[in-house]
C-alpha atoms as a PDB file:
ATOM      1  CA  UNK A   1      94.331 160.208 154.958  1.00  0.00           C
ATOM      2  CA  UNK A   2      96.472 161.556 152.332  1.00  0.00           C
ATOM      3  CA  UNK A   3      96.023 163.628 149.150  1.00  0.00           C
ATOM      4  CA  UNK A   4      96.108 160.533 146.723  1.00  0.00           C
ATOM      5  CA  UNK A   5      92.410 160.875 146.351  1.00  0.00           C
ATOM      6  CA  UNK A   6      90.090 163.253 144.991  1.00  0.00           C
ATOM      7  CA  UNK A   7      86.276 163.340 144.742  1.00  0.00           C
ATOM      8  CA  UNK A   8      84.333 166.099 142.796  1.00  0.00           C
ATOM      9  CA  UNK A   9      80.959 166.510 141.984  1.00  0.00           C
ATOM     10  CA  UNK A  10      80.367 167.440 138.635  1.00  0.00           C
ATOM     11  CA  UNK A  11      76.915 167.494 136.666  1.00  0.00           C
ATOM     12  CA  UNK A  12      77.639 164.608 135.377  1.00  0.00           C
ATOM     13  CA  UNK A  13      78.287 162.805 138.680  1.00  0.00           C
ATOM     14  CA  UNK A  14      81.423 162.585 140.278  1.00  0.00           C
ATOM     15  CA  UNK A  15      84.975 162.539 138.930  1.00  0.00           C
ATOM     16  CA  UNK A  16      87.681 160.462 141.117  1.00  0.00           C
ATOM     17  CA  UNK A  17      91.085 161.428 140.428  1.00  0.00           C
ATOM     18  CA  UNK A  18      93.682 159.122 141.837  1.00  0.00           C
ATOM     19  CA  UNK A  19      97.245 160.349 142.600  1.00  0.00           C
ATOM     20  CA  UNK A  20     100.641 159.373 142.131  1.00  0.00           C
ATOM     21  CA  UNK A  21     102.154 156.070 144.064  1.00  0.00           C
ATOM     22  CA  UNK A  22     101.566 152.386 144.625  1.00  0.00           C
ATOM     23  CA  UNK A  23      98.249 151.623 143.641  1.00  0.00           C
ATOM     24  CA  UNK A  24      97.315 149.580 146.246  1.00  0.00           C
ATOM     25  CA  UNK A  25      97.576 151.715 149.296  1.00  0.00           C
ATOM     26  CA  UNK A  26      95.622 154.281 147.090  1.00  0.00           C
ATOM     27  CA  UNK A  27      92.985 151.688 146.285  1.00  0.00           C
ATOM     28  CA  UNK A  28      92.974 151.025 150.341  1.00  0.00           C
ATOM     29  CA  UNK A  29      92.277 154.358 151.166  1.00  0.00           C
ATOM     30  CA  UNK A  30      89.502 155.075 147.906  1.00  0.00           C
ATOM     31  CA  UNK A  31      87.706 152.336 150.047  1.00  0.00           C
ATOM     32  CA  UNK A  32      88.115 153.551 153.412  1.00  0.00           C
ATOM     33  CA  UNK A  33      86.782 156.665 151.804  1.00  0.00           C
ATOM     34  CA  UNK A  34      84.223 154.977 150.276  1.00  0.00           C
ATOM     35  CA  UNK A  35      82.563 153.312 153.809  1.00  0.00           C
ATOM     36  CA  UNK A  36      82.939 156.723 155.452  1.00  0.00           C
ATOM     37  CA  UNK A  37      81.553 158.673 152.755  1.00  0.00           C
ATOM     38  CA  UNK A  38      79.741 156.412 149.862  1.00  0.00           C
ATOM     39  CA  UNK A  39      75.985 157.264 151.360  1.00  0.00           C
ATOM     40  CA  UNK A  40      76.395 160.872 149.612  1.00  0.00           C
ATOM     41  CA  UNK A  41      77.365 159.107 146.287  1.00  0.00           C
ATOM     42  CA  UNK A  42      74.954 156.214 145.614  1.00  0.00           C
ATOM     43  CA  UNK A  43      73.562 155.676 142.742  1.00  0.00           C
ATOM     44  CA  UNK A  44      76.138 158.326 141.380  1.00  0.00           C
ATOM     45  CA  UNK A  45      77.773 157.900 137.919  1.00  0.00           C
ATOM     46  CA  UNK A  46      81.457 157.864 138.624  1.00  0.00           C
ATOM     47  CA  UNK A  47      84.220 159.352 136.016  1.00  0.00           C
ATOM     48  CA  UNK A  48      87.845 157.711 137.325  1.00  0.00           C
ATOM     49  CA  UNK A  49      90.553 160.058 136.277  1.00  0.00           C
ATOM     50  CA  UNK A  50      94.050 158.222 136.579  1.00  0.00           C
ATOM     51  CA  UNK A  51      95.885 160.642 133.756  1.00  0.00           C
ATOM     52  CA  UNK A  52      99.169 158.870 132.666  1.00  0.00           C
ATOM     53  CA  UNK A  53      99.185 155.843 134.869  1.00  0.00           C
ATOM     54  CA  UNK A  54      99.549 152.462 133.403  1.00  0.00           C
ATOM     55  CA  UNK A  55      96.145 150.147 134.974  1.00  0.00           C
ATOM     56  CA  UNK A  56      95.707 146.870 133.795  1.00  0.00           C
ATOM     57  CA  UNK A  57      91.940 145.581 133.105  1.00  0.00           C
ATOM     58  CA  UNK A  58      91.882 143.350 136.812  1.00  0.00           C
ATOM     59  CA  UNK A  59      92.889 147.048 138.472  1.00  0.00           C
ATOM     60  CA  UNK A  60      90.235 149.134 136.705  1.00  0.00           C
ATOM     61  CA  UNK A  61      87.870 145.913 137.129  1.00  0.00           C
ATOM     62  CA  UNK A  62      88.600 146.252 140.559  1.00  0.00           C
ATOM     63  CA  UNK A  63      87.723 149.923 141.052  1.00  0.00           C
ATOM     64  CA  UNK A  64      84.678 149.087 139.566  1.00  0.00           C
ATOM     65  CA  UNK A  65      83.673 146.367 142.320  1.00  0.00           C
ATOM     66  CA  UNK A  66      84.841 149.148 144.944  1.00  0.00           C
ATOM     67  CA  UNK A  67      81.742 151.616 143.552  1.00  0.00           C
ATOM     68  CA  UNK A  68      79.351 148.594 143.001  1.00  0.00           C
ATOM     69  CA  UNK A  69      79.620 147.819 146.544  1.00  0.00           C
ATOM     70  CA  UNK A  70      78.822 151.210 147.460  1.00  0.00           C
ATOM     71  CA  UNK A  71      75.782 151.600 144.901  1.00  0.00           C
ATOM     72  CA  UNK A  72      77.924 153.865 142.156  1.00  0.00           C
ATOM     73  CA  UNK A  73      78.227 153.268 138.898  1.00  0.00           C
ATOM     74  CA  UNK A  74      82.267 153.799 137.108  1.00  0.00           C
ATOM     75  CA  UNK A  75      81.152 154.854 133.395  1.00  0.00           C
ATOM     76  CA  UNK A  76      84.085 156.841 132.212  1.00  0.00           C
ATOM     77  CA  UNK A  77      88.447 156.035 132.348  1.00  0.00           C
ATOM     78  CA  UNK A  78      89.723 159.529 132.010  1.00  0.00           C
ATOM     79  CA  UNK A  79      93.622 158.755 130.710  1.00  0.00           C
ATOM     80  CA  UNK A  80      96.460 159.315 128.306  1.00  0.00           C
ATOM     81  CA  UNK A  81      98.123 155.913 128.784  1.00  0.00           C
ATOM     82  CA  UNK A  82      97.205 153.682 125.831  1.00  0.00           C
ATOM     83  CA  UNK A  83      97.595 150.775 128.423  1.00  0.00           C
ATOM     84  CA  UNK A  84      94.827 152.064 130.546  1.00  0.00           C
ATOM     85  CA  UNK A  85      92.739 153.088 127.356  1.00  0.00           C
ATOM     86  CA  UNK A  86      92.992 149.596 126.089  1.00  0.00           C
ATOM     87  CA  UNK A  87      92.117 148.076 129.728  1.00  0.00           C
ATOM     88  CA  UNK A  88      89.076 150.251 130.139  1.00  0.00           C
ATOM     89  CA  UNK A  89      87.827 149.590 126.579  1.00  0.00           C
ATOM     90  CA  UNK A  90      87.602 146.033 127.023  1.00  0.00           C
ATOM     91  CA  UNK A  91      85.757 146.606 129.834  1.00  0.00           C
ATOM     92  CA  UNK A  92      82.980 148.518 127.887  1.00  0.00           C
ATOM     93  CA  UNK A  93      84.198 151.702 129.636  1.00  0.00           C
ATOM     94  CA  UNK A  94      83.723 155.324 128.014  1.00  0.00           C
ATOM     95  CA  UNK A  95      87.031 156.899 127.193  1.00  0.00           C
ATOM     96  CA  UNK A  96      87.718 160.843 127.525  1.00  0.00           C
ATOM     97  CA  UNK A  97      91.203 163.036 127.893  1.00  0.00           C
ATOM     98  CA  UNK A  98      92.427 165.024 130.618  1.00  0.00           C
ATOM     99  CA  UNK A  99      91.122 168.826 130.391  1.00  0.00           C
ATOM    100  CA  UNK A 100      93.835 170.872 129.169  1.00  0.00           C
ATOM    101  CA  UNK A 101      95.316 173.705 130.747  1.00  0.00           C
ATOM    102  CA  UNK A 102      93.235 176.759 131.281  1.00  0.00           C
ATOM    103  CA  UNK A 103      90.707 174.712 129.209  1.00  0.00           C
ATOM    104  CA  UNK A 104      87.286 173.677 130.929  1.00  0.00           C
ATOM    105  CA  UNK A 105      85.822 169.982 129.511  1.00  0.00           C
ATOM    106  CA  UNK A 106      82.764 170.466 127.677  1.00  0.00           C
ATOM    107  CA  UNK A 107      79.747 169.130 129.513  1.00  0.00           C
ATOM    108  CA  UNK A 108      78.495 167.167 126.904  1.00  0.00           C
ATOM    109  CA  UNK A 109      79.995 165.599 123.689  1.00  0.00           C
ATOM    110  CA  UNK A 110      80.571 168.287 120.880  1.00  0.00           C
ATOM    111  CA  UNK A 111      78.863 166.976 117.537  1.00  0.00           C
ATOM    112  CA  UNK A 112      79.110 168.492 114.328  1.00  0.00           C
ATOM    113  CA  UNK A 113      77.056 166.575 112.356  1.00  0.00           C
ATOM    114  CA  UNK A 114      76.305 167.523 108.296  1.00  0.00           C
ATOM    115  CA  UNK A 115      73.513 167.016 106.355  1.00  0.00           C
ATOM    116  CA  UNK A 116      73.866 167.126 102.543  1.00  0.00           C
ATOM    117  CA  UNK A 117      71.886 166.812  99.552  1.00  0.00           C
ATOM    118  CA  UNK A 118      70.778 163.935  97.902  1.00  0.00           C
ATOM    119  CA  UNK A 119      72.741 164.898  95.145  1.00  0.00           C
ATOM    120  CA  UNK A 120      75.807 165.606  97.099  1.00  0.00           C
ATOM    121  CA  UNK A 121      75.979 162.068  99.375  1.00  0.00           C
ATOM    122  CA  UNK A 122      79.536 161.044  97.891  1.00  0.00           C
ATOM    123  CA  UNK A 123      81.120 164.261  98.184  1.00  0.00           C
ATOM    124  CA  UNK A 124      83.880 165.198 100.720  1.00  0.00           C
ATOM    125  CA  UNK A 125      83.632 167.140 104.262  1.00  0.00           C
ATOM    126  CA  UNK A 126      86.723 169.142 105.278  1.00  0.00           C
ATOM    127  CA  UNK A 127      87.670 169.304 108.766  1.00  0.00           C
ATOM    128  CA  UNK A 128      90.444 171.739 109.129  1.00  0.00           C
ATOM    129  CA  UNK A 129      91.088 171.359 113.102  1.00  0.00           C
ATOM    130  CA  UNK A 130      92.213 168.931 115.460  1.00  0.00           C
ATOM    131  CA  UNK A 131      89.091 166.732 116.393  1.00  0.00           C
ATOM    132  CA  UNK A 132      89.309 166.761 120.633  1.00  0.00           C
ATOM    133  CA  UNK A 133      88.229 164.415 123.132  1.00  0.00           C
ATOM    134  CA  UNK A 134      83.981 164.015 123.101  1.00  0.00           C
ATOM    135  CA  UNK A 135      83.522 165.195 119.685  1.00  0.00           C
ATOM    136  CA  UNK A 136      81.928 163.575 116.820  1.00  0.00           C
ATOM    137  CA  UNK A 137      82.500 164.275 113.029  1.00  0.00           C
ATOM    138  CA  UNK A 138      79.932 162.872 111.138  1.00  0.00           C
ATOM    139  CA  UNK A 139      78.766 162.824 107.256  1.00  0.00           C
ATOM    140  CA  UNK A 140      77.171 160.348 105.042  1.00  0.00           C
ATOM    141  CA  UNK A 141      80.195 161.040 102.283  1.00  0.00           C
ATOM    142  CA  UNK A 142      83.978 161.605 102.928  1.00  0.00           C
ATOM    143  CA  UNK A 143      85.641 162.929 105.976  1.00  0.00           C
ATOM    144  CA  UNK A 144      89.262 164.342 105.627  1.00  0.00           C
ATOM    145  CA  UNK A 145      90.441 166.079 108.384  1.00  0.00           C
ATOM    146  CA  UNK A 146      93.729 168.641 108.889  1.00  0.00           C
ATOM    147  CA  UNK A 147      95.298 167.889 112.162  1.00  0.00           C
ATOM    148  CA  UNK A 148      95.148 164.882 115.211  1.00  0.00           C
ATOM    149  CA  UNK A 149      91.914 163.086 116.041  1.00  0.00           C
ATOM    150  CA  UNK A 150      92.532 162.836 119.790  1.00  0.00           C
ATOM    151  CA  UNK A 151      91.697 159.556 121.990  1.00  0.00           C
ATOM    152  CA  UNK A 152      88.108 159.534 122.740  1.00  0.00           C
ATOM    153  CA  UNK A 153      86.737 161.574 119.523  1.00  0.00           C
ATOM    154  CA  UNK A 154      85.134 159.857 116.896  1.00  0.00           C
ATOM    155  CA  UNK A 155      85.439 159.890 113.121  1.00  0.00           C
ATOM    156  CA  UNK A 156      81.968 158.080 111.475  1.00  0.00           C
ATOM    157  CA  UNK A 157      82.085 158.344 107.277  1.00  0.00           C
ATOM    158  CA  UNK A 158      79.335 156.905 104.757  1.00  0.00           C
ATOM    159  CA  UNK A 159      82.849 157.035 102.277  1.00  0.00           C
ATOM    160  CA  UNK A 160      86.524 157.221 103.114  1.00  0.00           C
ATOM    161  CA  UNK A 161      88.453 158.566 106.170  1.00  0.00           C
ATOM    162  CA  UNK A 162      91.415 161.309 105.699  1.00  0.00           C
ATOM    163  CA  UNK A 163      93.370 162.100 108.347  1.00  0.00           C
ATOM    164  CA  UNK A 164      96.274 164.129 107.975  1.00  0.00           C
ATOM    165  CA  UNK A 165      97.657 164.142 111.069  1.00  0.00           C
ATOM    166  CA  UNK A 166      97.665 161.518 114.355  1.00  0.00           C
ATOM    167  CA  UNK A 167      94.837 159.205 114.421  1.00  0.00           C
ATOM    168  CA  UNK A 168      94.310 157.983 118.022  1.00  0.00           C
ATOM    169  CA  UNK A 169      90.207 158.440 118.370  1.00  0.00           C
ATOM    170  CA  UNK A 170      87.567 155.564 117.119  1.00  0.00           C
ATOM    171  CA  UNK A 171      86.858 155.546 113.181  1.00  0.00           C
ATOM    172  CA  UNK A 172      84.687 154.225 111.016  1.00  0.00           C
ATOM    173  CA  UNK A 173      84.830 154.560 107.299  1.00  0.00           C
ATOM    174  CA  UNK A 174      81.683 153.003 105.465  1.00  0.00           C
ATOM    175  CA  UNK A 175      79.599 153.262 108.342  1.00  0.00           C
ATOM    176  CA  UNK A 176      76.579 152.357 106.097  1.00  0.00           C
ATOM    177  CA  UNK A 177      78.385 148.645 105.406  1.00  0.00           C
ATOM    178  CA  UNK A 178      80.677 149.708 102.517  1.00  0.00           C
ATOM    179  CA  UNK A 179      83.480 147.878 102.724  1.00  0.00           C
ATOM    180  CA  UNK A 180      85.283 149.479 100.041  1.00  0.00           C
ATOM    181  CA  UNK A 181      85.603 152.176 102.143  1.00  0.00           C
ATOM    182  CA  UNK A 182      89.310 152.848 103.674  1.00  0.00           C
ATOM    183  CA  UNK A 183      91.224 154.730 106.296  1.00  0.00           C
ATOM    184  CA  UNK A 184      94.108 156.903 105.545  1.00  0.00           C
ATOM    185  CA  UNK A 185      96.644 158.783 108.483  1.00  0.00           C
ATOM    186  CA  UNK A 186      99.789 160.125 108.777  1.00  0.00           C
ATOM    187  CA  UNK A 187     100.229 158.018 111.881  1.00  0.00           C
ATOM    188  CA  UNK A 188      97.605 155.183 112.218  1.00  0.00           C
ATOM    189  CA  UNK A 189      96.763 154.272 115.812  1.00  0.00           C
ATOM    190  CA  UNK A 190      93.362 154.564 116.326  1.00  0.00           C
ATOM    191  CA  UNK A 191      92.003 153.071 119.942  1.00  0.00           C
ATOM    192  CA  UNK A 192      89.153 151.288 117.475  1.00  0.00           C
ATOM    193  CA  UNK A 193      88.990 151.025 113.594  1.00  0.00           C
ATOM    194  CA  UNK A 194      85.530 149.734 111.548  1.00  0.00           C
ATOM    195  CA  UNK A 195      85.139 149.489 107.839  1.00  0.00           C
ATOM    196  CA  UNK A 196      81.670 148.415 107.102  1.00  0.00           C
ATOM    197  CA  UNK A 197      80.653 145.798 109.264  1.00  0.00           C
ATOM    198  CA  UNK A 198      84.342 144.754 110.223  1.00  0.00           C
ATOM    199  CA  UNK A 199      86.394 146.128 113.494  1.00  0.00           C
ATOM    200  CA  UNK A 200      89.946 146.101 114.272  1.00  0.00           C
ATOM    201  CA  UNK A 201      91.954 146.877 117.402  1.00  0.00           C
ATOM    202  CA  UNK A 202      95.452 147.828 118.205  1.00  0.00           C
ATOM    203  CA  UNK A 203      97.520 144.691 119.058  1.00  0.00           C
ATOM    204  CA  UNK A 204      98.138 144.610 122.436  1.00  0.00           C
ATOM    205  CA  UNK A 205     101.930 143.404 122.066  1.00  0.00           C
ATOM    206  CA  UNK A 206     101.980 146.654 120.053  1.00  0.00           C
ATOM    207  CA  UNK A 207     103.832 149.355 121.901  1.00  0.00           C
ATOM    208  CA  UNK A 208     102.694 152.853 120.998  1.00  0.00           C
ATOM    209  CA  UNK A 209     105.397 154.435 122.557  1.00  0.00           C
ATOM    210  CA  UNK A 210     108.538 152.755 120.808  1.00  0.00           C
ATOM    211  CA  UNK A 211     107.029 152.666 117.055  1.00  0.00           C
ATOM    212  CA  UNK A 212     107.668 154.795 114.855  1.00  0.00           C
ATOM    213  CA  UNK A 213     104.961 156.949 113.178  1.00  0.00           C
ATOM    214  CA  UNK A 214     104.379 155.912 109.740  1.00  0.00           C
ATOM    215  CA  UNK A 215     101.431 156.909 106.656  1.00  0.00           C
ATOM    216  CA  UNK A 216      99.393 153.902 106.634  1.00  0.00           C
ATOM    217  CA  UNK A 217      96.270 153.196 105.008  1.00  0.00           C
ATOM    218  CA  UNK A 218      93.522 150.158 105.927  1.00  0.00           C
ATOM    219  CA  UNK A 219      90.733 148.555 103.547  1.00  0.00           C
ATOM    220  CA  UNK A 220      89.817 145.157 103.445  1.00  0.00           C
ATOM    221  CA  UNK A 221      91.005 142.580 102.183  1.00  0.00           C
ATOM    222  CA  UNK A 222      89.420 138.565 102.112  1.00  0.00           C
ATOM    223  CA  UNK A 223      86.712 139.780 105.026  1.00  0.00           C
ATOM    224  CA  UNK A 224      89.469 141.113 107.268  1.00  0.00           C
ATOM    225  CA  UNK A 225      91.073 144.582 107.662  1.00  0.00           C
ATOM    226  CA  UNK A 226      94.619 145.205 106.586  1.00  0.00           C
ATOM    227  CA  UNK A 227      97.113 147.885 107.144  1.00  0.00           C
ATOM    228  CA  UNK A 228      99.947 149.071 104.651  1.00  0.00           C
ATOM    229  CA  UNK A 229     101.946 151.545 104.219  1.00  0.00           C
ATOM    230  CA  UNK A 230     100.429 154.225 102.179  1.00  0.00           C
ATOM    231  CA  UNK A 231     102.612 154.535  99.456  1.00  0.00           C
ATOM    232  CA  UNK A 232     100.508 152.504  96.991  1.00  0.00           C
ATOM    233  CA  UNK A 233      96.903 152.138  95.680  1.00  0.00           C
ATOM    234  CA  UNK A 234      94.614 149.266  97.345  1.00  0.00           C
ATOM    235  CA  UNK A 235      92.098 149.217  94.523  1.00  0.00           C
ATOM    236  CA  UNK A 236      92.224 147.864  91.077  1.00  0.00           C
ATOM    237  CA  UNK A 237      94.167 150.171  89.031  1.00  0.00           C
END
């Protein structure tokens, strides 16, 4: 056996981290692991930590058929690769971040949720820190956040969405089925996008690491989401 492979228990389940190298001789080896070991893990909820490396959707899918045939569950693609993100999302997968440095992962998702008056329901929340993986901003008026909304946070406005900084996280402006609603960033490239009852996703021909960051700014436009550049009003002036 080699080090490619790590299992940890966590409260949450367990967290498999797979090394560097060819897949396939790791994936080999996760299942000899798996027939030796998998009667301490059933019916454990499985977290698959793969950090930069690029995994199509077959890959992940087959990781997935690895734990079902040993009675586990994969819920959650732990990555930075947009490849992988996009892979595991169509899949239905949950999405977190690497921990950080020195930092330990919160157990549970971080919610700051507010609550304001009746009288205050189209007035603006200000968010004045980056928005990390497994939290959730949420407010019945407008959300404008100072700083990145990381992949795997989550951004969920009654009114408009702010953000002045990287938007990589999930978003939804007009979450109670406004569709005047719109999305503003300083660099647009959210993982999911919703205005109203309408979703977009990134284009998978779209490579996030050639283009070049732009303000951009969606709404909708003839019952489909639009970006452009945000240089110019979308509503009647």
């Amino acid at each position: 056996m080699t080090n490619n492979i790590s299992i940890k228990g966590t409260r949450e389940g367990l967290t498999i981290t797979l090394g560097q190298g060819e897949l396939d001789p790791i994936l080999e080896e996760l299942g000899q692991r798996l027939q030796t070991q998998g009667a301490f893990f059933r019916q454990g909820q499985v977290a698959l930590q793969v950090d930069n490396r690029e995994m199509a959707e077959k890959e992940i899918g087959h990781v997935r058929e690895l734990l079902v045939a040993h009675e586990m569950l994969l819920r959650t693609v732990i990555t930075t690769n947009i490849i992988t993100q996009r892979s595991a999302d169509a899949l239905g997968l949950r999405l977190a971040e690497p921990p950080r440095p020195k930092e330990t992962a919160a157990p549970h998702p971080q919610i700051e949720t507010t609550t304001p008056r009746s009288s205050d329901q189209q007035r603006g929340v200000l968010v004045h820190h980056m928005v990390r993986s497994g939290q959730v901003i949420r407010h019945t008026g407008h959300i404008i956040v100072i700083g990145d909304v990381n992949t795997g946070a989550e951004i969920i406005a009654g009114g408009d969405v702010v953000i002045w900084g990287r938007l990589r996280g999930i978003v939804h402006a007009g979450s109670s089925g406004n569709r005047e609603a719109v999305v503003c960033a300083l660099d647009l490239s959210p993982l999911q996008l919703r205005i109203g009852d309408l979703i977009a996703r990134p284009d998978e021909d779209d490579d996030d690491q050639s283009r070049t960051p732009w303000p951009e700014i969606a709404h909708v436009q003839n019952d489909a989401i639009v970006v452009e550049p945000w240089n110019r009003p979308t509503r009647g002036t």
